[in-house]
Each structure stands twice: as structure tokens, then as C-alpha cells.
Protein backbone atom coordinates (compact mmCIF):
# COMPACT_ATOMS: atom_id res chain seq x y z
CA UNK A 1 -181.72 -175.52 -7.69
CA UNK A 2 -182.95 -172.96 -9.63
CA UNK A 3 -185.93 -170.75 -8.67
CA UNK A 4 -188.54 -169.46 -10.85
CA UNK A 5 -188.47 -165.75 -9.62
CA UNK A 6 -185.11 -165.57 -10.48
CA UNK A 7 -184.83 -164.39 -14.52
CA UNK A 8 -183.71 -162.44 -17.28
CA UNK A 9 -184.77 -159.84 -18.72
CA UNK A 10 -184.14 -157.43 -21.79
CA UNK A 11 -182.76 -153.95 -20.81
CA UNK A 12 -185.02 -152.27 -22.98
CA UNK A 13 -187.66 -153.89 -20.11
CA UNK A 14 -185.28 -152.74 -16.95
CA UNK A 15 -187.41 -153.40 -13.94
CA UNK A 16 -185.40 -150.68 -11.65
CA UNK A 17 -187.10 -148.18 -9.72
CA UNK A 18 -185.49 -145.00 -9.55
CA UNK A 19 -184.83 -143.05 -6.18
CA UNK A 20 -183.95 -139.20 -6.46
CA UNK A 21 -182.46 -136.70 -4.54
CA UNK A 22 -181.32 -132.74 -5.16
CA UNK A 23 -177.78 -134.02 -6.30
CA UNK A 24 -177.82 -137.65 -6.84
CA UNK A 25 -180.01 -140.72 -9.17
CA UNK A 26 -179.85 -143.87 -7.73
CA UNK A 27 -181.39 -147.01 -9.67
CA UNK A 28 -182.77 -150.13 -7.08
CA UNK A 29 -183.21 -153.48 -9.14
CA UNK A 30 -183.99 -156.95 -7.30
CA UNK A 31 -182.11 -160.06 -7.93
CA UNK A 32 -183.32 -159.75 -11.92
CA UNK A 33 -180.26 -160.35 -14.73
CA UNK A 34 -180.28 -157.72 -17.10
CA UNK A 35 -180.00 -158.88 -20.21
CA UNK A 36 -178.02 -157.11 -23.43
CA UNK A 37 -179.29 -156.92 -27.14
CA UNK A 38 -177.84 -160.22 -28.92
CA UNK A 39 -175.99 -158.22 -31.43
CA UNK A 40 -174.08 -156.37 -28.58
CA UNK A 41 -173.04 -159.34 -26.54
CA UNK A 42 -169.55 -159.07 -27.59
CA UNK A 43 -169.30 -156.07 -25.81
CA UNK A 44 -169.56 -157.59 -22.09
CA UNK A 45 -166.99 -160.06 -20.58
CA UNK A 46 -167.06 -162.29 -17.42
CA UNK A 47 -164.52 -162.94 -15.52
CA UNK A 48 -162.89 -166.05 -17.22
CA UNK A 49 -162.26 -162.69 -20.03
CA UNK A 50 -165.06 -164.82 -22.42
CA UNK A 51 -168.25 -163.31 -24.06
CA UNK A 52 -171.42 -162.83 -21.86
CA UNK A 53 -175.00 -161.54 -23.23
CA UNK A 54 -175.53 -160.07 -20.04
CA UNK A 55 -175.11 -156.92 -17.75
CA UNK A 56 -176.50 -157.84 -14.57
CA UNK A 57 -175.85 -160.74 -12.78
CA UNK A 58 -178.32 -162.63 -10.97
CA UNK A 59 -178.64 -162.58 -7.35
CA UNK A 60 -177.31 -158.68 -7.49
CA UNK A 61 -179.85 -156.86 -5.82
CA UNK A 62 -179.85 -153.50 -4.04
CA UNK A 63 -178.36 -150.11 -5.61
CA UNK A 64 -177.05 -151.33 -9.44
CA UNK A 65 -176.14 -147.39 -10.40
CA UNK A 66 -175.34 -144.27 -8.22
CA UNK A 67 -174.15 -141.16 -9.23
CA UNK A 68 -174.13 -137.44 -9.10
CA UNK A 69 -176.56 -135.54 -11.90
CA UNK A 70 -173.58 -133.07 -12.69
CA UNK A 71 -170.99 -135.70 -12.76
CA UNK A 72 -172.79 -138.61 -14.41
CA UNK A 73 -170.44 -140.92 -13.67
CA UNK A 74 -171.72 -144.59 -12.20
CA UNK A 75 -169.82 -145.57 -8.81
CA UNK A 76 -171.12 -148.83 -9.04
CA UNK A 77 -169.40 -151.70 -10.95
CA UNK A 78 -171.07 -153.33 -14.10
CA UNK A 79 -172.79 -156.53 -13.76
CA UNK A 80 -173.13 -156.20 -9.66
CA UNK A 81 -174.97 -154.01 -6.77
CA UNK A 82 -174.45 -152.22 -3.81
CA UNK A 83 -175.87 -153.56 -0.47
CA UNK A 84 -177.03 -157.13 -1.40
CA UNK A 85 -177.01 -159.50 1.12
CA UNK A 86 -174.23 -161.12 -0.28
CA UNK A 87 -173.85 -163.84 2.63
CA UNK A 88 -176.00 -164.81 5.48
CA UNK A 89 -174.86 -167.40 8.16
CA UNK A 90 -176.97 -169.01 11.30
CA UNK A 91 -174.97 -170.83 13.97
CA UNK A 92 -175.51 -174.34 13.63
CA UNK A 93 -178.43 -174.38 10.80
CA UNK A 94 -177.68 -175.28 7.15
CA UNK A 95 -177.75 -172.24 4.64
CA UNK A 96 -180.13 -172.85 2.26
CA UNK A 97 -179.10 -173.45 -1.53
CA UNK A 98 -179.15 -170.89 -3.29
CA UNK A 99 -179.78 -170.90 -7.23
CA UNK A 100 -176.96 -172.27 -8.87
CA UNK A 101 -177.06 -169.13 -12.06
CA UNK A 102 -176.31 -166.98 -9.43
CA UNK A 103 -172.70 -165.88 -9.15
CA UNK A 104 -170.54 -165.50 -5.91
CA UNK A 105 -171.93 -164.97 -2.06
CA UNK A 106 -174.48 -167.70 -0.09
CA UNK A 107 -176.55 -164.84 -0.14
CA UNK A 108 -177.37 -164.33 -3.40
CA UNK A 109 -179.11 -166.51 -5.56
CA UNK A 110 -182.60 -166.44 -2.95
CA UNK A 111 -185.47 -164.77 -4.51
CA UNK A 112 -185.50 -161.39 -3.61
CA UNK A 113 -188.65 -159.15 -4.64
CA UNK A 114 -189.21 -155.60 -4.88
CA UNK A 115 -191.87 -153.34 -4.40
CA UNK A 116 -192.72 -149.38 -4.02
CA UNK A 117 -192.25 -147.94 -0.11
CA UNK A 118 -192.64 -143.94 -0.71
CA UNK A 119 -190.44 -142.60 -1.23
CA UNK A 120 -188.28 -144.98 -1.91
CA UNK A 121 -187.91 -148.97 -2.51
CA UNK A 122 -188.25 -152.28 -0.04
CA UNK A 123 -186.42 -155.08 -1.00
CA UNK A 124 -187.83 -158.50 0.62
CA UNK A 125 -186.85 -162.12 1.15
CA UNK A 126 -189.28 -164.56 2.38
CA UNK A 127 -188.64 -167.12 5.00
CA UNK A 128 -186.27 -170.10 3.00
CA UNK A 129 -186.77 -173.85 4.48
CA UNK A 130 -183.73 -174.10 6.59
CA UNK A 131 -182.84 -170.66 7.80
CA UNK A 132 -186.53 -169.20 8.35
CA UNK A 133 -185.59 -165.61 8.65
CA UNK A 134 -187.70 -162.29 6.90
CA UNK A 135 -185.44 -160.24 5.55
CA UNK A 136 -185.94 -156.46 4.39
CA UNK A 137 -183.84 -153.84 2.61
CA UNK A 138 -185.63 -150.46 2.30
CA UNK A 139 -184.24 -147.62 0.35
CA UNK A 140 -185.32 -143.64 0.98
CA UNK A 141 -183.88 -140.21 -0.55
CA UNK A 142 -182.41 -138.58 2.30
CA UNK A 143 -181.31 -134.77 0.81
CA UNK A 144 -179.66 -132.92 -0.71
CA UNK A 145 -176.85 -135.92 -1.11
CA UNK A 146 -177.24 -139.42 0.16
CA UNK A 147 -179.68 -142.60 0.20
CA UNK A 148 -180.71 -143.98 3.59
CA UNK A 149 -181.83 -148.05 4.31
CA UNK A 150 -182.43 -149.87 6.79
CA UNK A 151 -181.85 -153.33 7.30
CA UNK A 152 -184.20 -155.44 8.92
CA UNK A 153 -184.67 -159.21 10.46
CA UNK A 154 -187.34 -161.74 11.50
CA UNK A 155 -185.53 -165.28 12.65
CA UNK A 156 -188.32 -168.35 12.93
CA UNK A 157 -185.25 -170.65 14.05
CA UNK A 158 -182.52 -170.88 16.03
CA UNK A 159 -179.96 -174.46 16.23
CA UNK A 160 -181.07 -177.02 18.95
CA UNK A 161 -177.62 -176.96 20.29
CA UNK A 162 -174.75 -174.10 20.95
CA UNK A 163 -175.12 -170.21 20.12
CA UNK A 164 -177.76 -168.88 18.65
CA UNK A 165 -175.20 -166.44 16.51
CA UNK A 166 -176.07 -164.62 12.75
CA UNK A 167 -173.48 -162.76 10.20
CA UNK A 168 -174.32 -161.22 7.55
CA UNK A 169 -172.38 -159.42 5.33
CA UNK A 170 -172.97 -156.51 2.59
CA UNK A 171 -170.72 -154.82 -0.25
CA UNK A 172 -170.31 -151.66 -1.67
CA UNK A 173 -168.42 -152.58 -5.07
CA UNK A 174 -166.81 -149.49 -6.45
CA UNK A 175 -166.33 -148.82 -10.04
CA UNK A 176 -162.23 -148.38 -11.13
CA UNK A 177 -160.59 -146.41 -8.41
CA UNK A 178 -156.33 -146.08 -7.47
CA UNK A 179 -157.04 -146.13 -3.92
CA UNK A 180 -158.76 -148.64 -2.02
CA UNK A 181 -158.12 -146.94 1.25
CA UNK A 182 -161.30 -146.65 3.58
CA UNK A 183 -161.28 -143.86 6.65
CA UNK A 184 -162.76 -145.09 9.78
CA UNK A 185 -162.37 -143.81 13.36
CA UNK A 186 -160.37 -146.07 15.35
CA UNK A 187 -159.76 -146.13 19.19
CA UNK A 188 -160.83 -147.50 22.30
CA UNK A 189 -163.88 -145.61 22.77
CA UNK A 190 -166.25 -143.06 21.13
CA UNK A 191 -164.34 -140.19 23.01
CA UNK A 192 -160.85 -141.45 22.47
CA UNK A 193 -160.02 -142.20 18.57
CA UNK A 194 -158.38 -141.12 15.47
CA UNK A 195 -159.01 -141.45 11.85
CA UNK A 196 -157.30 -144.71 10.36
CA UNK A 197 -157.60 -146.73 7.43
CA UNK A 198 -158.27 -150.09 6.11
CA UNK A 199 -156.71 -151.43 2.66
CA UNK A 200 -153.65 -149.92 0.54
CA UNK A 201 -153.04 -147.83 -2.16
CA UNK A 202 -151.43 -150.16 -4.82
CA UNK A 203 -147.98 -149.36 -5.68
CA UNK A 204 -148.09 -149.46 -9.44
CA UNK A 205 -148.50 -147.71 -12.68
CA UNK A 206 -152.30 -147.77 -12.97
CA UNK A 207 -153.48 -149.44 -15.80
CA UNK A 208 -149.59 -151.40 -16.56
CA UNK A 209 -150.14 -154.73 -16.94
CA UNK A 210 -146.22 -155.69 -17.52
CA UNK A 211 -145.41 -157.60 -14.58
CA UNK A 212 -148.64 -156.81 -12.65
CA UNK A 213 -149.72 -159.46 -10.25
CA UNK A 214 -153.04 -159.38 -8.61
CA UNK A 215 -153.80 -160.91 -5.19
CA UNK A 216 -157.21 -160.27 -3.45
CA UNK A 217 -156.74 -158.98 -0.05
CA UNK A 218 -159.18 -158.46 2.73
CA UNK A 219 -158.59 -155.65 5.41
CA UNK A 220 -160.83 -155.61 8.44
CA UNK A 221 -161.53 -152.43 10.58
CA UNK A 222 -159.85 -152.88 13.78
CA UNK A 223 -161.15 -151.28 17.03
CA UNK A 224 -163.51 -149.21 15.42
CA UNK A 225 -164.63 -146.84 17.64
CA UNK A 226 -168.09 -145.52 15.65
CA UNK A 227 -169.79 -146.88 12.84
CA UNK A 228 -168.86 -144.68 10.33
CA UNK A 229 -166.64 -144.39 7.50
CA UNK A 230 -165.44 -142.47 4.26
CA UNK A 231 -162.88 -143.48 1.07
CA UNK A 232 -161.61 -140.34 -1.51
CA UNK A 233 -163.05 -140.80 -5.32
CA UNK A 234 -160.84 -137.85 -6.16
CA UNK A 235 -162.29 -134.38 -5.13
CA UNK A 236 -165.49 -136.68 -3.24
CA UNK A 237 -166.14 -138.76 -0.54
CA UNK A 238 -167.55 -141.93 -0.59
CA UNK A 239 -168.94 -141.69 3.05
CA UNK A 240 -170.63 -144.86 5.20
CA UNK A 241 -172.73 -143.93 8.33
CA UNK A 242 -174.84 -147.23 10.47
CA UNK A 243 -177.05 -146.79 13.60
CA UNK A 244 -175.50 -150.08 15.40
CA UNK A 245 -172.05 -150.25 16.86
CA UNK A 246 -171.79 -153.78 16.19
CA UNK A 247 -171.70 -152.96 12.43
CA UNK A 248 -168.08 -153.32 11.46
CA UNK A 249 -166.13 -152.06 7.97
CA UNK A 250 -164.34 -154.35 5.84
CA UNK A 251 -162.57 -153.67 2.82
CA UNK A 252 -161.03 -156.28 -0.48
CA UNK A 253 -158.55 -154.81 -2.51
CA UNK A 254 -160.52 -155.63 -5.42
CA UNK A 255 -163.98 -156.47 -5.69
CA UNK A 256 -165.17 -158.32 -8.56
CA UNK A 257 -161.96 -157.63 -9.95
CA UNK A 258 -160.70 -159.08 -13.71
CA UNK A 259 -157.32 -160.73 -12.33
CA UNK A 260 -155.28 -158.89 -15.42
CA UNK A 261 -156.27 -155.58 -14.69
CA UNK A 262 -154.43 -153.66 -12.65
CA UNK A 263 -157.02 -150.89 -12.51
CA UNK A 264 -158.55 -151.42 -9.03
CA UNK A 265 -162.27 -151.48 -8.14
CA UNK A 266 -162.31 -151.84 -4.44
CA UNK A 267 -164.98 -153.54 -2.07
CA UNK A 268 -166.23 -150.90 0.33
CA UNK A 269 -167.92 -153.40 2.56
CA UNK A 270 -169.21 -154.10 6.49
CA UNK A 271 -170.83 -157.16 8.04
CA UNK A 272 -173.13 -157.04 11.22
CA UNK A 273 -172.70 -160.16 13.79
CA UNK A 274 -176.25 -160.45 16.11
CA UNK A 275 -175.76 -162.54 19.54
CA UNK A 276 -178.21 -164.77 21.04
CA UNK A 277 -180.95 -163.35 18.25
CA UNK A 278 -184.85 -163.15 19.11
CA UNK A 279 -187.21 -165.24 17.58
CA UNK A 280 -190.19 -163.64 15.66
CA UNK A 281 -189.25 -160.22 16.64
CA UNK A 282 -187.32 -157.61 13.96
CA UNK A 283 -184.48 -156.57 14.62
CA UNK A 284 -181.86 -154.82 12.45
CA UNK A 285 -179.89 -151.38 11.85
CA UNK A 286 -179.97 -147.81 9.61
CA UNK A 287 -177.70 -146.02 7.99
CA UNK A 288 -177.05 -143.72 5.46
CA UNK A 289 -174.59 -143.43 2.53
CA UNK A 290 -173.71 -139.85 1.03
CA UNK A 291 -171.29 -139.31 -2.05
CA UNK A 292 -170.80 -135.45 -1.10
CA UNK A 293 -167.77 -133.00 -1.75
CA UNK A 294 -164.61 -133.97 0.39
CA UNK A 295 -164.44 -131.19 3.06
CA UNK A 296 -162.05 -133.06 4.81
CA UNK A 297 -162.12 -135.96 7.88
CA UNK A 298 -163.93 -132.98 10.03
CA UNK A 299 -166.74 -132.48 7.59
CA UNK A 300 -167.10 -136.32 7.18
CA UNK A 301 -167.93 -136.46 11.24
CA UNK A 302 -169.80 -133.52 10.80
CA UNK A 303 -172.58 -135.05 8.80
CA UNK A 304 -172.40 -138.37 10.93
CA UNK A 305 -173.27 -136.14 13.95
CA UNK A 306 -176.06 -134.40 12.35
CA UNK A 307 -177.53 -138.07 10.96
CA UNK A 308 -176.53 -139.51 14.18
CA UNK A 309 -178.49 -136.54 15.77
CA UNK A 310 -182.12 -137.50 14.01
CA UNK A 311 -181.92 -141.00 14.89
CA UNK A 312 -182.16 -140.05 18.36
């Protein structure tokens, strides 16, 4: 099924909306394929390692570049996005198709639009036949360092039978790092944790492909005490913050990965799971993501307790 939203387009045309703060550019595009000048195609490869005219994939909405104005150097990884809905499950109810040029996730593939929400960007999906839910992402500035969103839900259905249960999932695909590792507080409540970490650092020569063997891996936060979060992109922090406790970090070893490269590019992600979900009400969470100087694990909690502070 293929849906007539969904398209192409030349990069010279790029249909991203740009979001700006002090330190960092961030570029928003919907679920729009970019598409490269003919004569450059040979340039871009997909993940079969075979020649592909384009640089965005379809279905890849959200944040397609970050990065810091005196650093210029893109965290996100060609071709995909940060924070797509890149899988959306109801209890019971058949996921609708999605459009079958899209690649990877039940999420992607729907028609997402986009439009202007000073100062920033609103991402929207309409209700599809089967699953019946509004869905919202809406981008802001939030100085001198970060972007905030906010994820939001309408559901028009639940199943006749059984719990009325949704998961939904979101990635952060990071562009060539050694170390996977994600940060996250972990103990039994938000007085009593540590800092611990999800995924490994791989134990090879980076960028050796003799011998190299790639196996995906997913690592799931355990006990996570607050919703928060950080991984190291050398002197920086990559640094997740979300208003709902029920948000929980994930982490894959390699996200999007080419299975010959031993040059990781991990997925920085979280999924939310909603309980017995209201009907025609929204409901969703915040949060904010900063890519800051690395003062260490302190200074990480330090801005989640100021953020956490203005929510309030």
C-alpha cells in the first residue's frame, strides 16, 4: 500500500524546517525521501552495500541533522531520523499497513505531515483505519543547548476483548561512535540509585574488518530509577531527559548498522508502555535532549533537576 503523501523529493527542494538555539542547528523533516542528484548516486549505499539515489529514507521523520555550530559535526546517521515513531502497537487491534517503500519499524511508512508551531515544528499523524489514534511530535529550542518535544496521543479505539495496552517506541540513531554505552540511574527508587549503563563498548580495533563479526544486540534499562539518561561522544554528552516515569531507555549495539563495518553507530533509544489508555482524551510525555560539554554524571543530574524543576 503505498500512500500518496509519502514522496521524493530533490535535495536542492529540502522541505526541513530549521530549529535554532545559542549552540546548536537542528533540521526537522517529515516522512519525505530526500532525493540525491542522478550523477551522484554512486555515492550513497543501502544496506545490501548496492547503489541508492537517495539520502533519506522514507518513513524517517523527526530530527534528520543535529549538531553543534562550532563543531559542525552531524550526530545523526545518514538516510534516518531521530525520534520517529518507529513502532506503535495496540493490544488486540491490527496495526495498520504501512507503505511498503518505507524501510524498517510498523511505525514508519504512515503519512506524517509537518507544519510551523513557533518556535519550533509539530509533526502530526492522522487517525489510520484500524488503530484510530492522533498522534503529535512537537519540536521547540530550549537554550543555550538542547531541543525539547513532547509527545502526544488521542486513541478513538480500544480491542473488544482483554487490555486495553499501547507501546510505542522511538530511536535516537547515532552517527559512528566506539562506545555504545548509555548512563542511566538505576535503583529501587528515586532516592536510592546509582549511575549504570546499558550496552558495551566493543572489544575491537575500530574500523578492522579482519575477522570482525557483527551481531545486533539489544540492552534494556533495568530498574531505572528516573527517566533520564546520558552516553559520552568524546569530550560531550549525549544527554536524554522525559517527564513520565514509565518512559524506559533501550539501547542496540548498532543501529542501522552496515553488517561489515565494525565502526559502531549505536541506537540511543526508549519506548513508553500506557495501561488501560483513555479514549478521546491526549495523553502523552516531554522531554528534552541536550548535546552539552561532559561535566561529569553530577552535571548530567544537574540539568535534569533544573528541567525537571520547570515542568513543575
Amino acid at each position: 500500500m503505498q500512500y500518496p503523501q509519502l514522496r521524493y523529493v530533490p535535495e536542492a527542494e529540502d522541505p526541513s524546517m530549521t530549529l535554532e538555539t545559542r549552540d546548536l542547528i537542528a533540521k526537522v523533516i517529515d516522512n519525505t525521501g530526500l532525493l540525491a542528484p542522478l550523477e551522484a548516486s554512486k555515492a550513497y549505499f543501502n544496506r545490501s552495500h548496492r547503489f541508492t539515489p537517495f539520502t533519506h529514507h522514507l518513513g524517517y521523520h523527526g530530527i534528520r541533522t543535529l549538531y553543534r555550530k562550532d563543531e559542525k559535526r552531524n550526530l545523526v546517521i545518514p538516510f534516518a531520523s531521530w525520534l520517529n515513531l518507529q513502532s506503535a502497537e495496540l493490544a488486540g487491534i491490527e496495526t495498520d499497513a504501512v507503505d511498503e517503500r518505507a524501510w524498517a519499524g510498523r511505525g514508519r511508512g504512515w503519512p506524517i505531515r509537518m507544519e510551523k508551531a513557533e518556535p519550533g515544528a509539530r509533526l502530526s499523524l492522522d487517525p489510520l483505519p484500524s488503530m484510530k489514534f492522533k498522534y503529535s511530535l512537537e519540536l521547540r529550542p530550549a537554550e543555550p543547548d538542547g531541543i525539547d518535544f513532547s509527545m502526544r496521543f488521542e486513541f478513538g479505539r480500544r480491542p473488544e476483548s482483554g487490555p486495553a495496552r499501547f507501546r510505542a517506541s522511538w530511536p535516537c540513531y547515532m552517527n559512528a561512535y566506539d562506545d555504545v554505552r548509555f548512563f542511566y540511574p538505576k535503583g529501587t527508587s528515586v532516592e536510592n540509585w546509582a549511575w549504570s549503563s546499558i550496552g558495551e563498548k566493543p572489544d575491537l580495533v575500530l574500523g578492522e574488518t579482519v575477522h570482525y563479526h557483527h551481531v545486533q544486540q539489544g540492552f534494556f534499562a533495568e530498574s531505572q530509577a528516573i527517566p533520564l539518561g546520558y552516553g559520552l561522544i568524546g569530550e560531550r554528552a549525549f544527554i536524554l531527559m522525559f517527564s513520565d516515569p514509565r518512559v524506559r531507555l533501550f539501547v542496540v549495539n548498532a543501529g542501522g548498522h552496515l553488517f561489515f563495518s565494525p565502526v559502531q553507530n549505536p541506537a540511543w533509544d526508549f519506548e513508553w508502555v500506557l495501561e488501560n489508555y483513555p479514549l478521546h482524551q491526549p495523553v502523552g510525555f516531554d522531554g528534552r535532549l541536550l548535546y552539552t560539554k561532559f561535566t561529569g554524571p553530577e552535571g548530567v543530574f544537574r540539568r535534569y533537576l533544573e528541567w525537571h524543576q520547570q515542568q513543575e
